[in-house]
Protein backbone atom coordinates (compact mmCIF):
# COMPACT_ATOMS: atom_id res chain seq x y z
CA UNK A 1 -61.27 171.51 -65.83
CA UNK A 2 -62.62 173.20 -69.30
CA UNK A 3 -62.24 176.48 -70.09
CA UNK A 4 -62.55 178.95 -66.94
CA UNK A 5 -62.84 182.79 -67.17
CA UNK A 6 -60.31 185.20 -66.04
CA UNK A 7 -62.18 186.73 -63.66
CA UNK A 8 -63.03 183.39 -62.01
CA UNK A 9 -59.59 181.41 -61.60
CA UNK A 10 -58.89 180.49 -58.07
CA UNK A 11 -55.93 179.27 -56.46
CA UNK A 12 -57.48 175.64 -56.76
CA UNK A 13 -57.59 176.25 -60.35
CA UNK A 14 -53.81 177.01 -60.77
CA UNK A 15 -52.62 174.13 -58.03
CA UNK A 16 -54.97 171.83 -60.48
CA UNK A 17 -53.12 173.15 -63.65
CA UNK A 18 -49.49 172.69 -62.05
CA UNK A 19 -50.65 169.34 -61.10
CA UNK A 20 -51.89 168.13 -64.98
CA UNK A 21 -48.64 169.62 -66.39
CA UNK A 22 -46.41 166.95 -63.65
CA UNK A 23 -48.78 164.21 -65.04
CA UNK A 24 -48.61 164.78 -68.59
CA UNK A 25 -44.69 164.36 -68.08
CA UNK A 26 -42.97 168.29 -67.51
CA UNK A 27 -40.05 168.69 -65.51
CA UNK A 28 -40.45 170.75 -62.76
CA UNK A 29 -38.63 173.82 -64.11
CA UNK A 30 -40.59 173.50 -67.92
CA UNK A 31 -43.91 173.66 -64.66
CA UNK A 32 -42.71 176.65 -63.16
CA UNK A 33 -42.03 178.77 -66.60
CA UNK A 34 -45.65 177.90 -67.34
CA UNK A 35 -46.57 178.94 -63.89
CA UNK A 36 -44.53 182.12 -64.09
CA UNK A 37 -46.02 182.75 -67.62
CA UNK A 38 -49.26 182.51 -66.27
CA UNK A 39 -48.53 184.78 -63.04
CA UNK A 40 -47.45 187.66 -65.54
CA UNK A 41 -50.50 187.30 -67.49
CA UNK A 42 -53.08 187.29 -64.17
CA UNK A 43 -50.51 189.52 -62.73
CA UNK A 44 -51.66 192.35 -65.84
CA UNK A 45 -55.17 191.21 -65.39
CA UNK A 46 -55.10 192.26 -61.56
CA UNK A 47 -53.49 195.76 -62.53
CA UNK A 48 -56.90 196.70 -64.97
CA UNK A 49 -59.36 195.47 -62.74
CA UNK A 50 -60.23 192.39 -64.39
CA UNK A 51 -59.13 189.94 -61.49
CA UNK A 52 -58.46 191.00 -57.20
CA UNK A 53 -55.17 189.06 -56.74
CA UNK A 54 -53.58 186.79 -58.84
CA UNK A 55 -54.05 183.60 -58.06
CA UNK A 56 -50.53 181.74 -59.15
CA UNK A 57 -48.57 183.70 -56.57
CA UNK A 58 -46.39 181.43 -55.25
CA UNK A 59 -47.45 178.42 -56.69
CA UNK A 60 -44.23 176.70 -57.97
CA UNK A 61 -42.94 173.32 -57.92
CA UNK A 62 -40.11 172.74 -55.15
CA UNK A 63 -37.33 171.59 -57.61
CA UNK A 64 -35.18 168.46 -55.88
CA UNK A 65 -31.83 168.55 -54.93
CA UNK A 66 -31.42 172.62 -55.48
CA UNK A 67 -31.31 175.52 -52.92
CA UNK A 68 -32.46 178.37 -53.42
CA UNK A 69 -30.56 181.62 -54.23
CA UNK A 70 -28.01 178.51 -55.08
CA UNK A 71 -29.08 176.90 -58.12
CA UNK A 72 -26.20 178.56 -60.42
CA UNK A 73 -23.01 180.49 -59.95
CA UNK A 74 -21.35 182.80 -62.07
CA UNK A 75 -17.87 181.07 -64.34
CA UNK A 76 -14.88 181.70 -62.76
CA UNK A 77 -11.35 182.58 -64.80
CA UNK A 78 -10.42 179.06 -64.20
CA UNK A 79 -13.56 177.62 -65.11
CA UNK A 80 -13.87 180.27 -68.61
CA UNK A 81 -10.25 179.23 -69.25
CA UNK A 82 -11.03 175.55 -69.16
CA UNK A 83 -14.03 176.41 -71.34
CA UNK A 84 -11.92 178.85 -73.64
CA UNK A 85 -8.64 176.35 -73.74
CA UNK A 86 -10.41 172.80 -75.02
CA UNK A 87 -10.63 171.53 -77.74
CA UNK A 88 -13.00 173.15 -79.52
CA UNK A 89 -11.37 176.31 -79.67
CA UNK A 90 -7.90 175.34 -79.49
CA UNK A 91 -8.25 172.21 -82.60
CA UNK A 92 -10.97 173.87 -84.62
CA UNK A 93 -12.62 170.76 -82.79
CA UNK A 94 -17.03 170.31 -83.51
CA UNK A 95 -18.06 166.88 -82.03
CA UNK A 96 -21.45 165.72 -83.27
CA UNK A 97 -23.32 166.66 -80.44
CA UNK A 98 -21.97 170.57 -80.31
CA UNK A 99 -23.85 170.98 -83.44
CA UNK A 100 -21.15 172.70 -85.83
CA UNK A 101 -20.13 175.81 -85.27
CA UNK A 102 -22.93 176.55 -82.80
CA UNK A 103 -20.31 174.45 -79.93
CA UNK A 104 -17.34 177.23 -80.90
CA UNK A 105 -20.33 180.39 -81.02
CA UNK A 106 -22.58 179.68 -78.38
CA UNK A 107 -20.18 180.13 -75.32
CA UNK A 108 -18.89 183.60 -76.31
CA UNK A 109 -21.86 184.69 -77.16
CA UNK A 110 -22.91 183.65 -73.85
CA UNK A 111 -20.20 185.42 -72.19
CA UNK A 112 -20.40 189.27 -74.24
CA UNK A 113 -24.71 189.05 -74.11
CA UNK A 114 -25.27 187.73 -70.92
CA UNK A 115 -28.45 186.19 -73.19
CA UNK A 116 -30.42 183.10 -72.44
CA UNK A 117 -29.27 179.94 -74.65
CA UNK A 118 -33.04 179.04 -76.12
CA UNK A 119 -32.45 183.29 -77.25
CA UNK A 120 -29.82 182.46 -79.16
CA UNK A 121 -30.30 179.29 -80.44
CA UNK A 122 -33.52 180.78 -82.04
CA UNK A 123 -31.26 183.84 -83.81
CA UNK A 124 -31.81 184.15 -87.52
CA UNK A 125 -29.70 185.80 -89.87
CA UNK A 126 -31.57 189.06 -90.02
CA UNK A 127 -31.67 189.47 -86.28
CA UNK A 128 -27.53 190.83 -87.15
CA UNK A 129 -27.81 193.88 -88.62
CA UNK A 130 -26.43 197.53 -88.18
CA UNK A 131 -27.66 200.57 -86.40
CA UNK A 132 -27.31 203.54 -86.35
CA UNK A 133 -27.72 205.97 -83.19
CA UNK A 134 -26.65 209.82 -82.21
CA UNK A 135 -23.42 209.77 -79.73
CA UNK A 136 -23.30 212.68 -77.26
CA UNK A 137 -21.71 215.35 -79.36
CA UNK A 138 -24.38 214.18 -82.13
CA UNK A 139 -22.69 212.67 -84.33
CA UNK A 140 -23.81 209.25 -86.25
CA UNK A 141 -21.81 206.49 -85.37
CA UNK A 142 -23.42 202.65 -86.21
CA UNK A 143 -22.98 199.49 -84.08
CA UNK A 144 -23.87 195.29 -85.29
CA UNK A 145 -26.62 194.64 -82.96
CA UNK A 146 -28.54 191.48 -82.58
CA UNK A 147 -32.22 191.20 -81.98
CA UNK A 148 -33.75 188.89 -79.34
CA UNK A 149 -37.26 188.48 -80.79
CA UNK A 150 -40.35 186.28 -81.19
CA UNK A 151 -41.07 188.00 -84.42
CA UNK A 152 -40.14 184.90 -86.31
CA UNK A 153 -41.26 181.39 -86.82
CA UNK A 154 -40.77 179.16 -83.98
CA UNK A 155 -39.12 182.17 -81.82
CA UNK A 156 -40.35 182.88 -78.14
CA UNK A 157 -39.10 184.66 -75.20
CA UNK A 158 -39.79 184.79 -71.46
CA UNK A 159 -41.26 187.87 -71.42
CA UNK A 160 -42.09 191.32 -72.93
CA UNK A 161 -38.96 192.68 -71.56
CA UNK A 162 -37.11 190.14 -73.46
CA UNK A 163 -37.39 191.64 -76.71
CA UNK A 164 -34.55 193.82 -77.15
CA UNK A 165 -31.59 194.59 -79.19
CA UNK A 166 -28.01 194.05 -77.91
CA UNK A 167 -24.50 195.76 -79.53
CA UNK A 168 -22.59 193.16 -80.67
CA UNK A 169 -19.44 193.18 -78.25
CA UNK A 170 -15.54 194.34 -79.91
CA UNK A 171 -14.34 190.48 -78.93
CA UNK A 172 -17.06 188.89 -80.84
CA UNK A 173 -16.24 191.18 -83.91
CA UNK A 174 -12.85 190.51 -83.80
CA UNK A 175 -13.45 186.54 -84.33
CA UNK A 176 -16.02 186.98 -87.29
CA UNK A 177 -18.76 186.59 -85.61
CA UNK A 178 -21.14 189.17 -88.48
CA UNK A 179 -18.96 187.52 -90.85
CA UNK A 180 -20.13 183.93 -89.81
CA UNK A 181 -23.87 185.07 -89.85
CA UNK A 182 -23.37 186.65 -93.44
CA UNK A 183 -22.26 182.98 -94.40
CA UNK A 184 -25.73 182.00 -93.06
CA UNK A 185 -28.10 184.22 -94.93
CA UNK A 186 -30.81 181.91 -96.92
CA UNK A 187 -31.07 179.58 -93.62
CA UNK A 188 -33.78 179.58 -91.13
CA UNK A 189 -31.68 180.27 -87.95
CA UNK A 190 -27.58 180.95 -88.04
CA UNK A 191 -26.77 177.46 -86.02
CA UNK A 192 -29.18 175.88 -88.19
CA UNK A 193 -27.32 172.30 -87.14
CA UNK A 194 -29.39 172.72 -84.13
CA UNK A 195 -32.55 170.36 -83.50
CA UNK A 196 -35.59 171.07 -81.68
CA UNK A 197 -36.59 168.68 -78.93
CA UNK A 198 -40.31 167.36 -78.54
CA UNK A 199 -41.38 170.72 -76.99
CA UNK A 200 -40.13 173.11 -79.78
CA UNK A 201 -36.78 174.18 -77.80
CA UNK A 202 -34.34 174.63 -80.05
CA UNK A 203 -31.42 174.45 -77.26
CA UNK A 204 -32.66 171.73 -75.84
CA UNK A 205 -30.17 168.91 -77.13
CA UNK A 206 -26.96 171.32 -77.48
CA UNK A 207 -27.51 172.01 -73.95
CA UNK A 208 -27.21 168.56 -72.63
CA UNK A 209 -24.25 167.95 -75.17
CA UNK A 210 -22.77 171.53 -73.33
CA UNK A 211 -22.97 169.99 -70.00
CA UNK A 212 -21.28 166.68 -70.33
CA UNK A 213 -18.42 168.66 -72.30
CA UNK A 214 -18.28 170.85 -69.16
CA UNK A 215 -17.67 168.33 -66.92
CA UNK A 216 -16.27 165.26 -69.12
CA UNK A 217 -13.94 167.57 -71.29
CA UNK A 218 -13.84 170.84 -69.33
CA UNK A 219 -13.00 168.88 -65.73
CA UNK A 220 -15.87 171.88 -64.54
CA UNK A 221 -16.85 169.43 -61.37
CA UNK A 222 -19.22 172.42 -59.76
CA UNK A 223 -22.78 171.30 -60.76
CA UNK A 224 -24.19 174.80 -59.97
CA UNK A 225 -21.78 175.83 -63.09
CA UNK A 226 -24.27 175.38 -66.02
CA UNK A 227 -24.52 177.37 -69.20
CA UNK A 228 -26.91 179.87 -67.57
CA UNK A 229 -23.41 180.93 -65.77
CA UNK A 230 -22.91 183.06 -68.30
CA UNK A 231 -25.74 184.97 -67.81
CA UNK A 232 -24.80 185.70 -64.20
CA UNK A 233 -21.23 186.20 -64.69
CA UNK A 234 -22.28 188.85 -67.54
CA UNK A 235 -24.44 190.70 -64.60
CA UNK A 236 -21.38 190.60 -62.77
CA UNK A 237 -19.16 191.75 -65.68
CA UNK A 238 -21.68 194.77 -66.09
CA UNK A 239 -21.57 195.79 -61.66
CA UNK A 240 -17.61 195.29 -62.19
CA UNK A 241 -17.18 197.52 -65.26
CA UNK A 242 -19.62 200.19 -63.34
CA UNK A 243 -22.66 199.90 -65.86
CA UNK A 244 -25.60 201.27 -64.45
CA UNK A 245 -28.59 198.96 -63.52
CA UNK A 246 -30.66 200.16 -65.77
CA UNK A 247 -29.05 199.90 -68.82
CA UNK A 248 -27.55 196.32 -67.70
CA UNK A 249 -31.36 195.40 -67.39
CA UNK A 250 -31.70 196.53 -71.31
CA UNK A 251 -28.92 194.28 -71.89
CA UNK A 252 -29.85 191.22 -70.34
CA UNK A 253 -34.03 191.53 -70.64
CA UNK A 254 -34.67 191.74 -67.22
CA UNK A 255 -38.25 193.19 -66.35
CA UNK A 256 -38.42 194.47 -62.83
CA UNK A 257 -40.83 197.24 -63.30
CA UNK A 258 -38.56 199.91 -63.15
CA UNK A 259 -36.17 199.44 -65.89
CA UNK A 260 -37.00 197.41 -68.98
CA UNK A 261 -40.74 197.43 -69.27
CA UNK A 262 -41.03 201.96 -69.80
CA UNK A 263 -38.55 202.94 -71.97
CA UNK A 264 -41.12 204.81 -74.29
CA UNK A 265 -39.90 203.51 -77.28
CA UNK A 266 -39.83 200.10 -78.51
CA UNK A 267 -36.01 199.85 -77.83
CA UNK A 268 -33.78 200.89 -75.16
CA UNK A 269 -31.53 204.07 -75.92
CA UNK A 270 -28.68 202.41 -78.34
CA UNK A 271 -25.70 204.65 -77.35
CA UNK A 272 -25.70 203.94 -73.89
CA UNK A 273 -25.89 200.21 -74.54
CA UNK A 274 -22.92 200.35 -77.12
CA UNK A 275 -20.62 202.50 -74.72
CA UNK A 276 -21.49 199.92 -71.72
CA UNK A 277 -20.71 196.78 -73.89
CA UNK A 278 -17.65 198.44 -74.87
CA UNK A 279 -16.44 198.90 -70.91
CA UNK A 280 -17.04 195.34 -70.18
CA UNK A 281 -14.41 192.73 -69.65
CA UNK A 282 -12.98 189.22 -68.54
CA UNK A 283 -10.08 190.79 -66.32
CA UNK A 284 -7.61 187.51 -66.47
CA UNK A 285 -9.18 185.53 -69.55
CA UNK A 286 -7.45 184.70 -72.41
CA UNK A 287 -9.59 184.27 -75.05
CA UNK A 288 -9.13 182.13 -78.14
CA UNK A 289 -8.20 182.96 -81.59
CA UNK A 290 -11.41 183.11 -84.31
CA UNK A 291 -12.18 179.71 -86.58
CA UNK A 292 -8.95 179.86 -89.13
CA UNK A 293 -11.93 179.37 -91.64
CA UNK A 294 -12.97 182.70 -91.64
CA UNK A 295 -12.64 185.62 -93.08
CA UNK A 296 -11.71 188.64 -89.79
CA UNK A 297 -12.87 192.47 -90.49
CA UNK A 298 -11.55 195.23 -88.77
CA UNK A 299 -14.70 195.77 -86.35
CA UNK A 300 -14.31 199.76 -87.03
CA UNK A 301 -14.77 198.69 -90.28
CA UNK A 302 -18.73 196.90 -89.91
């Protein structure tokens, strides 16, 4: 096909590109984020003139055996206490394929970010750090935050409403987790056990280990219960606590058009994001104690 210029892609162009990507050997979902990637970026070209209409709307690949609106659900308590009660956190248990202590990390930070998995996989050290921010009487308070970037080496995310900074929740402070990335400073990433597959995802292979731990370990039968579960049951978490949709979008990186893409500043407001995280939740979980291995400040403390 060469090299085409904006203004003249067609539709025949894009079907033609979805159709090379299937041959060359991408899954149907790896298809549609290029697809979608390439729909923002003719999607910005229609709104400056540079195209009429963009011509990947709509062009996905039908992915088997799903349904849409269907694809994932949200954990339940008896599925997060399954998660929460095995081995891993109740032996100090890290098989091979959990990659350290990215198997014991990686689910609760699921749970109190509501973040994707590649997103965290790709965290370095310096993406913990602490903020300051004004509270409403205007005082200075400070919060751990971590950064979801593609600042660094190897790091991407979906979108431009993806970078953002979240406040590190009270339950992840309480089990170490700034503690555990100050252990990590010198490395390239803080689960730096982690291997990239082929394609530079750096989730790739914990994320098949996660599954079969789900359902061999976990007994987690549902199929539509899948790591990304966290990131719906943290939307849920967020409507349950009564966190506005805006700020929820801050948290999470969602891009709608009316929420993260015009703040004005590079960031989100912090305080409202640190007094939301600290309203939200599991109503029935009990959660496990930290790694014995480490060190536990007093959050008010960090």
């Amino acid at each position: 096909m060469g090299r085409v210029p904006v203004a003249g892609i067609t539709r025949a162009h894009v079907i033609a590109f979805k159709d090379k990507l299937l041959e060359t050997g991408q899954t149907s979902v790896n298809t549609n984020k290029q697809l979608e990637l390439l729909g923002t970026l003719l999607n910005y070209a229609k709104d400056n003139l540079l195209v009429s209409e963009n011509a990947a709307h709509r062009v996905r690949v039908q992915v088997k055996g799903t349904v849409r609106g269907k694809t994932r659900i949200s954990f339940d308590v008896p599925a997060l206490t399954a998660i929460f009660s095995s081995p891993v956190y109740t032996r100090n248990l890290r098989p091979v394929g959990g990659a350290g202590e990215a198997a014991y990390w990686l689910p609760l930070l699921g749970l109190f970010t509501g973040a994707r998995l590649e997103e965290l996989a790709q965290l370095r050290p310096d993406d913990i750090y602490t903020e300051s921010y004004h509270t409403s009487d205007s005082s200075v308070k400070s919060s751990a935050v971590l950064r979801i970037t593609d600042a660094g080496d190897g790091q991407t995310v979906k979108n431009a409403g993806s970078v953002r900074r979240i406040p590190i929740h009270p339950e992840l402070l309480a089990r170490g987790f700034v503690e555990y990335v100050h252990a990590q400073r010198g490395k390239p990433r803080i689960f730096s056990a982690l291997v990239a597959n082929k394609h530079g995802e750096e989730s790739a292979q914990w994320s098949k280990w996660f599954g079969k731990y789900l359902r061999g370990v976990c007994k987690i039968t549902d199929s539509r219960m899948v790591y990304h579960s966290f990131r719906h049951g943290f939307k849920d978490m967020c409507r349950d606590s009564g966190v506005p949709k805006e700020v929820a979008d801050a948290l999470q990186g969602h891009n709608d058009g009316d929420a993260s893409g015009g703040y004005g500043a590079e960031f989100y407001p912090l305080r409202p994001l640190v007094e939301a995280m600290g309203r939200i939740r599991v109503p029935g979980l009990t959660l496990p104690a930290p790694p014995p291995s480490l060190p536990v400040a007093d959050p008010q403390t960090l």
